[in-house]
C-alpha atoms as a PDB file:
ATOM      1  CA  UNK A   1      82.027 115.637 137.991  1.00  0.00           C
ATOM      2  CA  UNK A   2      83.383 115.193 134.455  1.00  0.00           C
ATOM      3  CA  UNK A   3      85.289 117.983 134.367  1.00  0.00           C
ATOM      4  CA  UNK A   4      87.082 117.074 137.259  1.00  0.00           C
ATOM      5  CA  UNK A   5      87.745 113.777 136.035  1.00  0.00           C
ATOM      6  CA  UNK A   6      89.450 115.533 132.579  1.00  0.00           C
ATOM      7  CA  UNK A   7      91.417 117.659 135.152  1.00  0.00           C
ATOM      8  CA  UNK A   8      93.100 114.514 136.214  1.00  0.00           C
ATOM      9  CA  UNK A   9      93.322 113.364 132.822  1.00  0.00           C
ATOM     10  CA  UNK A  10      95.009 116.503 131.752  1.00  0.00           C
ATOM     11  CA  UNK A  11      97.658 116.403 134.581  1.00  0.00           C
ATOM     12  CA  UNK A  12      98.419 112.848 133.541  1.00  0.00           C
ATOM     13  CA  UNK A  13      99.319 113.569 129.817  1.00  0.00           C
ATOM     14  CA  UNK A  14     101.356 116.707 131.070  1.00  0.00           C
ATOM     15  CA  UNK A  15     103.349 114.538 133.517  1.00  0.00           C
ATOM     16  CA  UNK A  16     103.668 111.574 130.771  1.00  0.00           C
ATOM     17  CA  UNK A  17     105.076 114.090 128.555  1.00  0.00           C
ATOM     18  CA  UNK A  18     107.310 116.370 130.986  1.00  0.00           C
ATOM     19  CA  UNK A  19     108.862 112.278 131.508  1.00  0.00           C
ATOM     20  CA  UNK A  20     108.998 111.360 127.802  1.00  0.00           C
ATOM     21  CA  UNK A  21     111.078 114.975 127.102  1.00  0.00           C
ATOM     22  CA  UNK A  22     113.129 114.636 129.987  1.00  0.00           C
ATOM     23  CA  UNK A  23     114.086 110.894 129.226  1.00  0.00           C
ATOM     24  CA  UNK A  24     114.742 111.995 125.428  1.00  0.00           C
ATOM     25  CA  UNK A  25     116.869 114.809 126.590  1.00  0.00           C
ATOM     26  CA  UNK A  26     118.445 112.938 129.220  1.00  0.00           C
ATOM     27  CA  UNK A  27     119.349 110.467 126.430  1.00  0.00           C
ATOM     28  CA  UNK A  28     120.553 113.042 123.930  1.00  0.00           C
ATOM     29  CA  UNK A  29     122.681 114.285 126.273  1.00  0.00           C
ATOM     30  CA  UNK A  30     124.630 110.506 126.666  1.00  0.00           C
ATOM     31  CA  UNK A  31     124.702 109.805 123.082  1.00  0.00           C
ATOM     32  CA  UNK A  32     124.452 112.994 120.423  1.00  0.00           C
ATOM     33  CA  UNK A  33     124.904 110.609 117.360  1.00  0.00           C
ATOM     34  CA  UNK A  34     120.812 109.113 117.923  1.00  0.00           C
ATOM     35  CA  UNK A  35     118.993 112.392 118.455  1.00  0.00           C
ATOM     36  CA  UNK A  36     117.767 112.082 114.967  1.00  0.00           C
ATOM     37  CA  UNK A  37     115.660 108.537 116.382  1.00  0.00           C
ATOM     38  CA  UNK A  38     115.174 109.707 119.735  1.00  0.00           C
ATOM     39  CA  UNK A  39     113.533 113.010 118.708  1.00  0.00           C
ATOM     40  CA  UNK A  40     111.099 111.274 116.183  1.00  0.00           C
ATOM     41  CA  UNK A  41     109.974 108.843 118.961  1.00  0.00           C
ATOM     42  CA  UNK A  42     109.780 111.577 121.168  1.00  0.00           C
ATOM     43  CA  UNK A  43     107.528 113.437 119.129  1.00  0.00           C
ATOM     44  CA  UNK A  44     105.280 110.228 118.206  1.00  0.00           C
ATOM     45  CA  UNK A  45     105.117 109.477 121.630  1.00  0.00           C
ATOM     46  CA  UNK A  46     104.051 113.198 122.415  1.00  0.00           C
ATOM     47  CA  UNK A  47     101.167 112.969 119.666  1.00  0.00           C
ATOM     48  CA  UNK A  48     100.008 110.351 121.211  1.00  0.00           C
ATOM     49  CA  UNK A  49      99.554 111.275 124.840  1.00  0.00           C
ATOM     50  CA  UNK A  50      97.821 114.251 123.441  1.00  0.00           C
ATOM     51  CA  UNK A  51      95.388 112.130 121.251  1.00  0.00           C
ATOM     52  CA  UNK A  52      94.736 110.539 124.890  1.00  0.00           C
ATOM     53  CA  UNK A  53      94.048 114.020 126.458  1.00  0.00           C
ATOM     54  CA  UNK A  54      92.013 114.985 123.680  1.00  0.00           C
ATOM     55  CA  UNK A  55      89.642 111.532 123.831  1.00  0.00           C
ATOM     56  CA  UNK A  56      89.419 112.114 127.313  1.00  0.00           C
ATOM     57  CA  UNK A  57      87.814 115.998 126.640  1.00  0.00           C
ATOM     58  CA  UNK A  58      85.497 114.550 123.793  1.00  0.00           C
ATOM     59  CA  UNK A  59      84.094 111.985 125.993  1.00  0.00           C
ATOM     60  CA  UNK A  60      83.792 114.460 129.148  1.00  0.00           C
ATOM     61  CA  UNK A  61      81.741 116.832 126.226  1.00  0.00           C
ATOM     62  CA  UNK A  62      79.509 113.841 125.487  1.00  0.00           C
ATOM     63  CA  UNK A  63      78.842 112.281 128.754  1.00  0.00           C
ATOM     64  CA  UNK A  64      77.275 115.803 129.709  1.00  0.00           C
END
């Protein structure tokens, strides 16, 4: 049942990140002159999600 549950989990942070790149790129596109900002936040936002995902595995491991 876990493992199911960091299935879901796992399709979440993909989805949250597919969003964050394509609203980065979307916005880099507009306005070249703040890809420098918009990439870092991108990529901060990116770790993040991924620290989520990666929670979500350790507790699935631990709740077994």
């Amino acid at each position: 049942m876990g493992v199911i549950g960091y299935g879901l989990g796992v399709i979440g942070a993909g989805v949250g990140i597919g969003m964050a790149a394509f609203g980065a790129t979307t916005s880099m596109a507009r306005q070249p002159e703040v890809q420098g900002r918009l990439f870092t936040t991108f990529i901060l936002a990116s770790a993040f999600v991924e620290a989520l995902a990666l929670i979500g595995f350790v507790v699935t491991l631990i709740a077994k």
